[in-house]
C-alpha atoms as a PDB file:
ATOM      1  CA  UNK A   1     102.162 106.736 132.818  1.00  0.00           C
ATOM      2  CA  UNK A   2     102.522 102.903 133.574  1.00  0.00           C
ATOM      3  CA  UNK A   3     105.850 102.399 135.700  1.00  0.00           C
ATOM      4  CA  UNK A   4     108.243  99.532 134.146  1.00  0.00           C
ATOM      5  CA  UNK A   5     107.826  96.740 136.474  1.00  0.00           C
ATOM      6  CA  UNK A   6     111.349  95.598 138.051  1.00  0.00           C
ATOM      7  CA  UNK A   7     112.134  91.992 137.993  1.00  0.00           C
ATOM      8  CA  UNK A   8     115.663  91.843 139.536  1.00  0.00           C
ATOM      9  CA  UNK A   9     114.975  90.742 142.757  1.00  0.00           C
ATOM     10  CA  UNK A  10     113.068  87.872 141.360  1.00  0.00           C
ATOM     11  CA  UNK A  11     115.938  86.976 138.785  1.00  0.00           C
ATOM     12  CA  UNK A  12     118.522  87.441 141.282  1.00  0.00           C
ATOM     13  CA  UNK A  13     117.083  84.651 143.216  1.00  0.00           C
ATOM     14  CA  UNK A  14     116.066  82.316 140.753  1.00  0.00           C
ATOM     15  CA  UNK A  15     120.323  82.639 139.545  1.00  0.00           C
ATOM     16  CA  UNK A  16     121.125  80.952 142.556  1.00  0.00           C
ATOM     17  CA  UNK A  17     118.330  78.401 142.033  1.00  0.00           C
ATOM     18  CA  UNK A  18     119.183  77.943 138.467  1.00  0.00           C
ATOM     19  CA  UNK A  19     122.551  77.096 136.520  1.00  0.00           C
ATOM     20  CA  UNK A  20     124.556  77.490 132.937  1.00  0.00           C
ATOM     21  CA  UNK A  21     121.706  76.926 130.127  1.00  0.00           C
ATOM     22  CA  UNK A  22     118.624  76.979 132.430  1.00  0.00           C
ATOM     23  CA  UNK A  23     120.014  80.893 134.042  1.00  0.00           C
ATOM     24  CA  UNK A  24     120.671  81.871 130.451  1.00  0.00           C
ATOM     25  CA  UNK A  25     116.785  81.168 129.431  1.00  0.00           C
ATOM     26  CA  UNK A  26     115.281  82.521 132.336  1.00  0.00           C
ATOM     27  CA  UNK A  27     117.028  85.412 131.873  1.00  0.00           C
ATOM     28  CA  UNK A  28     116.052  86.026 128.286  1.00  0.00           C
ATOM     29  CA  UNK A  29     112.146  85.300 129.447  1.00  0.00           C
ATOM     30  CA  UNK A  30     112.799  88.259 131.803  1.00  0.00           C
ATOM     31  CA  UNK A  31     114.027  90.277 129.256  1.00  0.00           C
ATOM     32  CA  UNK A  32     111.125  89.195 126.843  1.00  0.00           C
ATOM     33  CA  UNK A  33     108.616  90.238 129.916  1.00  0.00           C
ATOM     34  CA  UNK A  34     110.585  94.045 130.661  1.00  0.00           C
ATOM     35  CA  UNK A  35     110.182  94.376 126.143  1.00  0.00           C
ATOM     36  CA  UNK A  36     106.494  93.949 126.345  1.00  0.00           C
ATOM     37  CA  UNK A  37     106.024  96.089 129.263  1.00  0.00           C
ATOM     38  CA  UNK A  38     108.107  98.912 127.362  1.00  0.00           C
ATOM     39  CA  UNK A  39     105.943  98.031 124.317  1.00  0.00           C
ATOM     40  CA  UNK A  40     102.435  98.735 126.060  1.00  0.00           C
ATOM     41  CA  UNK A  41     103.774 101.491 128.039  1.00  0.00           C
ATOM     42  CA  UNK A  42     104.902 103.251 125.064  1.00  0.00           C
ATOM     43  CA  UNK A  43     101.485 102.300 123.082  1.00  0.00           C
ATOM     44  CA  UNK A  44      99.355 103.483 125.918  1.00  0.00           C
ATOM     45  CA  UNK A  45     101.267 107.016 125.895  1.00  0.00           C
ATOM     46  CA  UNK A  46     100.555 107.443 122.305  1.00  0.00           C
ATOM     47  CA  UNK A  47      96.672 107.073 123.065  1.00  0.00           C
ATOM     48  CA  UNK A  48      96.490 109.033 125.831  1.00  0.00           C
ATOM     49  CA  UNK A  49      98.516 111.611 123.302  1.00  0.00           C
ATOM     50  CA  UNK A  50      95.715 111.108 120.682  1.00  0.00           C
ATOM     51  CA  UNK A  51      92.684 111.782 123.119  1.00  0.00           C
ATOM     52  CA  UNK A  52      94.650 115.191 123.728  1.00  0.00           C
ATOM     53  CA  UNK A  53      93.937 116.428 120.268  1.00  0.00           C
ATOM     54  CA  UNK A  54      90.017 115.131 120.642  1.00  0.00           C
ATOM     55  CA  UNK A  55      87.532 117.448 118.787  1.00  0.00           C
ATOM     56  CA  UNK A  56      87.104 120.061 120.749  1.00  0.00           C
ATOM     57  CA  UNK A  57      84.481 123.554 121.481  1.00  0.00           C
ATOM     58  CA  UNK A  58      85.083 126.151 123.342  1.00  0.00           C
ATOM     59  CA  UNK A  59      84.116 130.225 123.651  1.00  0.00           C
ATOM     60  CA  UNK A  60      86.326 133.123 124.730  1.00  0.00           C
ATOM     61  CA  UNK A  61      83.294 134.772 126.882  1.00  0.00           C
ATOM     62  CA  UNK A  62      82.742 131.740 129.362  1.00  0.00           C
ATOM     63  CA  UNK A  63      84.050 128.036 130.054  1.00  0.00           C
ATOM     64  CA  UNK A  64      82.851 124.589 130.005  1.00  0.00           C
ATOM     65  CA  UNK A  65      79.852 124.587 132.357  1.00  0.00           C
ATOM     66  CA  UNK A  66      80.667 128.034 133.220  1.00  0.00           C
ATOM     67  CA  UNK A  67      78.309 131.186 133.139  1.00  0.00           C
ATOM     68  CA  UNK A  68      77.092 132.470 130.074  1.00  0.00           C
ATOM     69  CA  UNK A  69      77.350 136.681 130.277  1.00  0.00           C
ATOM     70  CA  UNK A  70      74.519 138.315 130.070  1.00  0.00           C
ATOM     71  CA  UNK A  71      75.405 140.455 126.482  1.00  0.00           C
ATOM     72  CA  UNK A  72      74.597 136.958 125.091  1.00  0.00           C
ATOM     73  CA  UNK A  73      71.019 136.227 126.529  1.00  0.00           C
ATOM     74  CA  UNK A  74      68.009 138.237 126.581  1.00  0.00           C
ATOM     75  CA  UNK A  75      68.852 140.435 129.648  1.00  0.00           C
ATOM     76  CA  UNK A  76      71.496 141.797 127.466  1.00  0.00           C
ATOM     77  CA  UNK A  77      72.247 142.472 123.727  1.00  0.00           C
ATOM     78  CA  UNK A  78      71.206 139.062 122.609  1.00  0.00           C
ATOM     79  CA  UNK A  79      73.972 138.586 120.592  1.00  0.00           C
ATOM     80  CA  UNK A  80      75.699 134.848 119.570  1.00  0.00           C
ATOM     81  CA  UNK A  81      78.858 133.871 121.510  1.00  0.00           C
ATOM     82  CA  UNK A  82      81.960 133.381 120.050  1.00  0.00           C
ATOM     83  CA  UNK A  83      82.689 130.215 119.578  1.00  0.00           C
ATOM     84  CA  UNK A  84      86.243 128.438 118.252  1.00  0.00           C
ATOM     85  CA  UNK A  85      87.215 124.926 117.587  1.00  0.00           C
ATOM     86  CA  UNK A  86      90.621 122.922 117.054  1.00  0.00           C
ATOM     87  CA  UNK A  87      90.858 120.654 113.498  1.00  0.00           C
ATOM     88  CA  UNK A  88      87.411 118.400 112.758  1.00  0.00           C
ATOM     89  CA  UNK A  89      88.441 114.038 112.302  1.00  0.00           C
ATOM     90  CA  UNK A  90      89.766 113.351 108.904  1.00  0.00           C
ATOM     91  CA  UNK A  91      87.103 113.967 106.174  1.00  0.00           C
ATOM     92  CA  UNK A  92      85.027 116.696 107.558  1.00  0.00           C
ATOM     93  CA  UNK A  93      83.281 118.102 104.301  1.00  0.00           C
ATOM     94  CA  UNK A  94      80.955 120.427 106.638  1.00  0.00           C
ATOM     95  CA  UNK A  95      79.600 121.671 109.877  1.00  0.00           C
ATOM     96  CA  UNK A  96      75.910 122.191 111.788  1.00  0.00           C
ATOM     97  CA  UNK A  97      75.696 123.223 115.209  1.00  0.00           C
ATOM     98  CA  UNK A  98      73.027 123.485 117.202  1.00  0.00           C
ATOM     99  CA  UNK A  99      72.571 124.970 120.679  1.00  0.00           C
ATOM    100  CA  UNK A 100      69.088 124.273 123.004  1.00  0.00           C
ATOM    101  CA  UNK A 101      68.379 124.157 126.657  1.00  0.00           C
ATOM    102  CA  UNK A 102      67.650 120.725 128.109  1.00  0.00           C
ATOM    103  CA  UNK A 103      66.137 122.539 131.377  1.00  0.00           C
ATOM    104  CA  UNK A 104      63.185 124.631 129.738  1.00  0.00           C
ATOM    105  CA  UNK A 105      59.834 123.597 131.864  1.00  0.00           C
ATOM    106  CA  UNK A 106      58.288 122.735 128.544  1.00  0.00           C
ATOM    107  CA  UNK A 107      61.082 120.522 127.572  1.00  0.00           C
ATOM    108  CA  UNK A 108      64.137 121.159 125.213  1.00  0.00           C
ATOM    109  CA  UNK A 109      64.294 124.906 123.832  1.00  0.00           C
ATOM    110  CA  UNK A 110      66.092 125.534 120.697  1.00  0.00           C
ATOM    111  CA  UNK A 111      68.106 128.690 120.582  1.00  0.00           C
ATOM    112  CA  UNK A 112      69.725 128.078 117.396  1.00  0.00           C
ATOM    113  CA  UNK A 113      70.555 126.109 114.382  1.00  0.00           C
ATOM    114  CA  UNK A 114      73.570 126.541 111.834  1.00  0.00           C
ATOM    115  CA  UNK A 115      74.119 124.896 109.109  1.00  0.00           C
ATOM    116  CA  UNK A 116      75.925 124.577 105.410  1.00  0.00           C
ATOM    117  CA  UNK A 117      78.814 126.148 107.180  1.00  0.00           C
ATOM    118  CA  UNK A 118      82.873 125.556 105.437  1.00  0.00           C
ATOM    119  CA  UNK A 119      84.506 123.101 106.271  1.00  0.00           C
ATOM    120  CA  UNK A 120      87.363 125.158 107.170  1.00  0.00           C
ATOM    121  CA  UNK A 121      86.054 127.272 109.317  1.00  0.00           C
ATOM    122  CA  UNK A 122      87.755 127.120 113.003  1.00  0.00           C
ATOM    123  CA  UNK A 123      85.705 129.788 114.833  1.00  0.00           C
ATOM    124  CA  UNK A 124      82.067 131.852 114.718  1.00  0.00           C
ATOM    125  CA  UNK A 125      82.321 135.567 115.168  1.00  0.00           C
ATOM    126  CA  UNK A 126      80.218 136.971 117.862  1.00  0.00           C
ATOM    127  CA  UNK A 127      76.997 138.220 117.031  1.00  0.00           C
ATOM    128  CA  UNK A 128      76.051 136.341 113.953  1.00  0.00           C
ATOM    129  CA  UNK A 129      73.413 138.314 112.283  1.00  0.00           C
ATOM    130  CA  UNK A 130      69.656 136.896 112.188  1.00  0.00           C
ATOM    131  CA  UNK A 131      70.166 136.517 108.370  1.00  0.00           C
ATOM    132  CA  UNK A 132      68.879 133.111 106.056  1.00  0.00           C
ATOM    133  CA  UNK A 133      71.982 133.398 105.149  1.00  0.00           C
ATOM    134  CA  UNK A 134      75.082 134.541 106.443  1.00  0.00           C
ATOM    135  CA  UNK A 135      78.538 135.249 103.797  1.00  0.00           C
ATOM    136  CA  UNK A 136      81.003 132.804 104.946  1.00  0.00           C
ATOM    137  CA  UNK A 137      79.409 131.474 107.923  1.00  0.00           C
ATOM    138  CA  UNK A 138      76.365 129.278 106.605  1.00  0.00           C
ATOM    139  CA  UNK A 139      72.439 129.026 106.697  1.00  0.00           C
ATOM    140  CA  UNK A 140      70.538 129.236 109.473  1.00  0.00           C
ATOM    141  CA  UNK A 141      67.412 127.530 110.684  1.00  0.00           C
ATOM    142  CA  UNK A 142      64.047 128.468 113.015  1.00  0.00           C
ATOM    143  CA  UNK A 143      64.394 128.824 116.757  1.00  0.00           C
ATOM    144  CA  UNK A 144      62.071 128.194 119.595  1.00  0.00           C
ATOM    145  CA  UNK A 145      61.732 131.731 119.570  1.00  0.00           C
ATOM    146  CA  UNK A 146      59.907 131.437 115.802  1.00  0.00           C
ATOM    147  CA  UNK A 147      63.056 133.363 114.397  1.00  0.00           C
ATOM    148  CA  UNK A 148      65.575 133.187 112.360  1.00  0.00           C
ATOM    149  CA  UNK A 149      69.025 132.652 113.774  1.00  0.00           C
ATOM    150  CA  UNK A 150      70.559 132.601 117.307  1.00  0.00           C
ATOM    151  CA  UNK A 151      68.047 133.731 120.575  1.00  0.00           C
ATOM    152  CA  UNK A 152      69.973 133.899 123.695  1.00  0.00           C
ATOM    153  CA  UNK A 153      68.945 132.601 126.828  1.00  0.00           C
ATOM    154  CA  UNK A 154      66.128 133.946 128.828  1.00  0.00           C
ATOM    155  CA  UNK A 155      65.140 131.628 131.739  1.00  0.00           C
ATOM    156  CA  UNK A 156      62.241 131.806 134.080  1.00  0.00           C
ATOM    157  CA  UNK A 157      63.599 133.155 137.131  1.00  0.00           C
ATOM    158  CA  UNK A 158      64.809 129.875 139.800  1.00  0.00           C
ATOM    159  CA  UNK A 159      67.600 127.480 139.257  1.00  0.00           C
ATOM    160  CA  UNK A 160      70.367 127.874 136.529  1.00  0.00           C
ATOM    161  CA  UNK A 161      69.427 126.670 132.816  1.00  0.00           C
ATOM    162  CA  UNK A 162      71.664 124.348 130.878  1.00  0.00           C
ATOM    163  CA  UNK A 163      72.843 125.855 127.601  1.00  0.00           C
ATOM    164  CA  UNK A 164      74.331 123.344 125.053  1.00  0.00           C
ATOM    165  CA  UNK A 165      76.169 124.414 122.062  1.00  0.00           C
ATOM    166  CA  UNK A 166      77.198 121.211 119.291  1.00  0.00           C
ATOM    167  CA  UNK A 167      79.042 121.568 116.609  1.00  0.00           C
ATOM    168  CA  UNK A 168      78.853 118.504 114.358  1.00  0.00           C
ATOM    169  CA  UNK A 169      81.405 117.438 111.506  1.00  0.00           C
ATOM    170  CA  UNK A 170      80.149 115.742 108.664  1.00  0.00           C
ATOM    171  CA  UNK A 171      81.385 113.935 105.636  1.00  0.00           C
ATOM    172  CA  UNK A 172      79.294 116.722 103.128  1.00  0.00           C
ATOM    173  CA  UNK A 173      77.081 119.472 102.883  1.00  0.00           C
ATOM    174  CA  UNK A 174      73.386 118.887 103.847  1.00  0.00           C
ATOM    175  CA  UNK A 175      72.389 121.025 101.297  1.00  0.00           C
ATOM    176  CA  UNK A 176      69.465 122.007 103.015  1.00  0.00           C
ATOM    177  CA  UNK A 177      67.260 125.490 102.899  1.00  0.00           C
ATOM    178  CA  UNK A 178      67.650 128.000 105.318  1.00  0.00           C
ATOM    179  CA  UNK A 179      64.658 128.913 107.815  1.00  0.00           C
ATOM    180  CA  UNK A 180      64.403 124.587 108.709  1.00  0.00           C
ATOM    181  CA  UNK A 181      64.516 123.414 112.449  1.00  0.00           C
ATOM    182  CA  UNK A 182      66.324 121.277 114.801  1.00  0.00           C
ATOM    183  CA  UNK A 183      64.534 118.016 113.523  1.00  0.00           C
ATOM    184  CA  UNK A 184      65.294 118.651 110.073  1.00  0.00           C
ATOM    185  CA  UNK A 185      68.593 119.215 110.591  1.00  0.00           C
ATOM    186  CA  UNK A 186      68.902 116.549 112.936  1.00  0.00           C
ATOM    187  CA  UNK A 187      67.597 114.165 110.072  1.00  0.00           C
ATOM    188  CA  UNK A 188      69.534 115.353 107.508  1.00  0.00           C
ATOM    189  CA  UNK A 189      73.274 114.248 109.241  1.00  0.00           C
ATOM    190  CA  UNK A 190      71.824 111.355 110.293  1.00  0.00           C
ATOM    191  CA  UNK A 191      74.412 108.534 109.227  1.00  0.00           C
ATOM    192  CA  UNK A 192      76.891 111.683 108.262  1.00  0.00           C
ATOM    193  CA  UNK A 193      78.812 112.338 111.581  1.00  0.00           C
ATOM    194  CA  UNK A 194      82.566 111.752 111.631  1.00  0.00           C
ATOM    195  CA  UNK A 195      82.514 113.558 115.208  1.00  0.00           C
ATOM    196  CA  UNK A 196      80.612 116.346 117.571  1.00  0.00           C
ATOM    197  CA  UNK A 197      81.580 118.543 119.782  1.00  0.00           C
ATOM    198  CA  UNK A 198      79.820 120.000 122.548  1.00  0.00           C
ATOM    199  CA  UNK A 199      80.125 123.302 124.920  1.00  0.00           C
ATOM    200  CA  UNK A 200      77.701 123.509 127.625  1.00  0.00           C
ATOM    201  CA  UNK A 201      77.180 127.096 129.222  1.00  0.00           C
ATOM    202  CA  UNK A 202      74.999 127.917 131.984  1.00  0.00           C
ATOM    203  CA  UNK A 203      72.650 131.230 133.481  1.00  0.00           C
ATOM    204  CA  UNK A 204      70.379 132.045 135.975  1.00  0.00           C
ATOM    205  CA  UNK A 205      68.318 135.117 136.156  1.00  0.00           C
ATOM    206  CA  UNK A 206      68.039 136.703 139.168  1.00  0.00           C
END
């Protein structure tokens, strides 16, 4: 928060420099100066009180940057995480998300794609099934994995992969198939974004 500058020292010794109408008008350009300060100070709290409520993704089952548990890679059950989200910018009509590993040695892996899902939606359940199509959750597209739906993590064995989840808001459905890929997807929003949101997970098999 900006501190109010103080300008009576300064106006205390300009008094005694100044008399009658000249001390009257500096003090009202003081006064003018301490407004506008008030006036950006207030205008730059209200910002920093709109970044607060910025689009937002998160999980239950591990933090920003933090590990991913096992249950939800290939060492485990291989089921989704959950995953929740606070309210989409103004017009969201639709979601996608799409979650890959920027760390594979081949280059980026795609563990899942989502699509066609409400607009109202706030949250995935864990373990989405491997369904086309899921009841009140959406479509889903191909993996890296050549399947349908969400493949967890499964890492050559070395330094800790990079798991990004993104959940896209758009301004209407995509009206796409299920069973497409990242690219198609990817192509599809193109030009439809109002905003994105992005969770990044991380594991290491040892």
């Amino acid at each position: 928060m900006i501190a109010l500058a103080r300008f009576e020292p300064l106006r205390e010794a300009n008094d005694h420099m100044l008399s009658g109408e000249s001390v009257t008008q500096a003090r009202l350009c003081f006064a003018r100066m301490q407004w506008v300060v008030a006036v950006l100070a207030a205008l730059l709290t209200g910002t920093a009180g709109r970044f607060s409520d910025a689009f937002e993704l998160k999980s239950p089952t591990f933090t920003a940057e933090g590990e991913i548990p096992a249950r939800h890679t290939c060492d485990g059950a291989d089921v989704s995480p959950p995953l929740r989200w606070n309210d989409p910018p103004a017009g969201t009509k639709a979601f996608a998300l799409i979650a890959d590993d920027p760390d594979a040695p081949g280059g980026t892996w795609v563990h899942w794609v989502l699509y066609e899902m409400s607009p109202q939606a706030r949250e995935l359940p864990e373990g989405v099934p491997p369904r086309d199509t899921v009841a009140d959750i959406g479509r889903q597209g191909m993996n890296d994995f050549k399947r349908v739906g969400y493949g967890g993590p499964c890492p050559p064995r070395g330094p800790a992969h990079r798991y990004i989840f993104k959940l896209y808001a758009l301004d209407g459905q995509i009206d796409l198939p299920p069973r497409k890929n990242k690219a198609d997807v990817l192509k599809a929003i193109e030009g439809h974004v109002l905003g994105q949101a992005e969770l990044v997970g991380r594991y290491q098999r040892r």
